[in-house]
Protein backbone atom coordinates (compact mmCIF):
# COMPACT_ATOMS: atom_id res chain seq x y z
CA UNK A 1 30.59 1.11 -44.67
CA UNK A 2 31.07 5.45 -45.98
CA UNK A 3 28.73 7.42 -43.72
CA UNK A 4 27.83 5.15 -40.57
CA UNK A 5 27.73 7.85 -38.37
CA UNK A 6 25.87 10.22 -40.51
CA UNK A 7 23.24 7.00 -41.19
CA UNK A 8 22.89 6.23 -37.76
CA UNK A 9 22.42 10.29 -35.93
CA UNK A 10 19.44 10.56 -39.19
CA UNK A 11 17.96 7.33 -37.84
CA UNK A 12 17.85 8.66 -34.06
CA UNK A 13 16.54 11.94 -35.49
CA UNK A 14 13.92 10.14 -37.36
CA UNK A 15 12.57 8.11 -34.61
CA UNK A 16 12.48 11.21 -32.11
CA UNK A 17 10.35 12.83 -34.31
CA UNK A 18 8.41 9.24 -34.55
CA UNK A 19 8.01 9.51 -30.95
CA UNK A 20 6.61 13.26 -31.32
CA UNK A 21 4.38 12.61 -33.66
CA UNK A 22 2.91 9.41 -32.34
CA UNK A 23 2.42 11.19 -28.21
CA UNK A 24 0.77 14.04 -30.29
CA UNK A 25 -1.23 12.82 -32.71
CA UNK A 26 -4.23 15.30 -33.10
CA UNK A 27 -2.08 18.17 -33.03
CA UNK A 28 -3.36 18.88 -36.58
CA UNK A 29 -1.48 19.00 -39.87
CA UNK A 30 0.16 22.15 -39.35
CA UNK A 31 2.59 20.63 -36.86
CA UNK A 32 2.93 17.05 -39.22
CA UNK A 33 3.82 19.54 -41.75
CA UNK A 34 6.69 21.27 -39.40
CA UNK A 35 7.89 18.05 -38.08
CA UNK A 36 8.00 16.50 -42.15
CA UNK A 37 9.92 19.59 -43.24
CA UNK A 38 12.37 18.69 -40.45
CA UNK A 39 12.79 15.41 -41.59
CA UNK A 40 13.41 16.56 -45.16
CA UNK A 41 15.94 19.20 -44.13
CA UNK A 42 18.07 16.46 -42.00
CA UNK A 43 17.55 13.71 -44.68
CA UNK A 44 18.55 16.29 -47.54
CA UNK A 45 21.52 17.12 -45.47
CA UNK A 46 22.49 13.38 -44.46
CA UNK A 47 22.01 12.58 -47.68
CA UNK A 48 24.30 14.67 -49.63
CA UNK A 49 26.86 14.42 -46.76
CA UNK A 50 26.83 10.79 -47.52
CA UNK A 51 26.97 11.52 -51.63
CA UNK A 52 30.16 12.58 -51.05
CA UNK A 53 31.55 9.93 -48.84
CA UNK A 54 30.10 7.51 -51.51
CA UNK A 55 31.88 9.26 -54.05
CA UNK A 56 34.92 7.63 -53.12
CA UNK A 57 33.54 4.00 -53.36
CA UNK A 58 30.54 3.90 -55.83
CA UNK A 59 30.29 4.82 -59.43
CA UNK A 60 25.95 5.83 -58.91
CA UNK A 61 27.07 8.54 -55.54
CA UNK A 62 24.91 11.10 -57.58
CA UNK A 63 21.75 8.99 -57.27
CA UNK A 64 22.22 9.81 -53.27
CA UNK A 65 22.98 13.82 -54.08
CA UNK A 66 19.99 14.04 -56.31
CA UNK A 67 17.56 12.04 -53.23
CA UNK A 68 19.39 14.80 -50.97
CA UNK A 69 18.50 18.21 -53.30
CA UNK A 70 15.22 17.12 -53.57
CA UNK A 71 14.31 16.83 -50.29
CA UNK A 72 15.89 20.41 -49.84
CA UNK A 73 13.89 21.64 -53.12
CA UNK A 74 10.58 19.75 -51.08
CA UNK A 75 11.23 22.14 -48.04
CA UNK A 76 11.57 25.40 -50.02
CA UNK A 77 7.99 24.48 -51.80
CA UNK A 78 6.56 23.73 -48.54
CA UNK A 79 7.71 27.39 -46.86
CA UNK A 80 6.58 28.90 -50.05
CA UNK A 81 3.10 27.99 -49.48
CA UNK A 82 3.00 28.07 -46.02
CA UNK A 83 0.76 27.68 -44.52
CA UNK A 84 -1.96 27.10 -46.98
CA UNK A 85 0.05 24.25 -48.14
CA UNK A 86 -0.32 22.38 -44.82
CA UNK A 87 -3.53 20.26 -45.99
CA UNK A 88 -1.88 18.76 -49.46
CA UNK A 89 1.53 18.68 -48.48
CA UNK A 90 2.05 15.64 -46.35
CA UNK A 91 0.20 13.02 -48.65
CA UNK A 92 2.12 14.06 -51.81
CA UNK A 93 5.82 14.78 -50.62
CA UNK A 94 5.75 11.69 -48.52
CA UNK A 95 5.43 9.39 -51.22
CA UNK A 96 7.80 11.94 -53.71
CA UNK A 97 10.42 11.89 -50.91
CA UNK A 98 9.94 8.32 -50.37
CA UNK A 99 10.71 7.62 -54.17
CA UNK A 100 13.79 9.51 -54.53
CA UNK A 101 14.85 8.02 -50.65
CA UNK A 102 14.25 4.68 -52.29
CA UNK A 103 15.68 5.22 -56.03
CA UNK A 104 19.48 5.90 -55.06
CA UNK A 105 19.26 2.77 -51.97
CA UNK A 106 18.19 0.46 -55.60
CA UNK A 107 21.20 2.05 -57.09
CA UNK A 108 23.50 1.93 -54.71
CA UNK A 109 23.04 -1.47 -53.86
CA UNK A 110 23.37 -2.55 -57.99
CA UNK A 111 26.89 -0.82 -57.16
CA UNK A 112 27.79 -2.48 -54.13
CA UNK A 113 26.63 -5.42 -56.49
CA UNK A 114 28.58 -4.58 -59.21
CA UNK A 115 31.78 -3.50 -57.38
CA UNK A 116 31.88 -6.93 -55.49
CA UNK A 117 31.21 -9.33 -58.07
CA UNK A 118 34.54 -7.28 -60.00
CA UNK A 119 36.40 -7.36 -57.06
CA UNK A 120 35.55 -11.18 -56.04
């Protein structure tokens, strides 16, 4: 599969930062909001990285480039508003980044689908 090495450093990255935020729980949402615009930047990164390796294979690559710019366009609004954005910002770009992290896996899998089936 395009991208195993880029899929598997993000997944290290992301449970570090697991393991950071789970030894320091209470140290308020100033630091969950650091740590969360960490993991945007490195999943908007991976993510368009891995657009373009799909581009070769799948016809819906853009799905993962659009998941990737928003995540980038999440961690401009959140240094925009620092730091007064610290106490809204987890709840609501969570479940925003987790929709357009889950929207291009859907369509990239209705590829992979789509691609076998016309290959088999």
């Amino acid at each position: 599969m395009p991208g195993f090495w880029w899929s598997l450093s993000n997944g290290v990255l992301v449970v570090i930062l697991g393991v950071l935020l789970v030894a320091r729980p209470l140290q308020g949402e100033i630091t969950l909001t650091v740590l969360m615009a960490m993991l945007f930047v490195l999943e908007g990164i991976v993510a368009i990285v891995l657009a373009f390796e799909y581009r070769r294979y799948f016809t819906h690559w853009g799905w993962t480039m659009v998941g990737g710019l928003i995540n980038l366009a999440l961690v401009y609004l959140i240094w925009t508003g620092w730091p007064n954005s610290a106490s809204w910002v987890i709840g609501l770009y969570v479940g925003i980044n987790l929709f357009f992290f889950g929207l291009p896996m859907i369509m990239l899998a209705l590829a992979a689908r789509n691609s076998a089936a016309a290959h088999a």
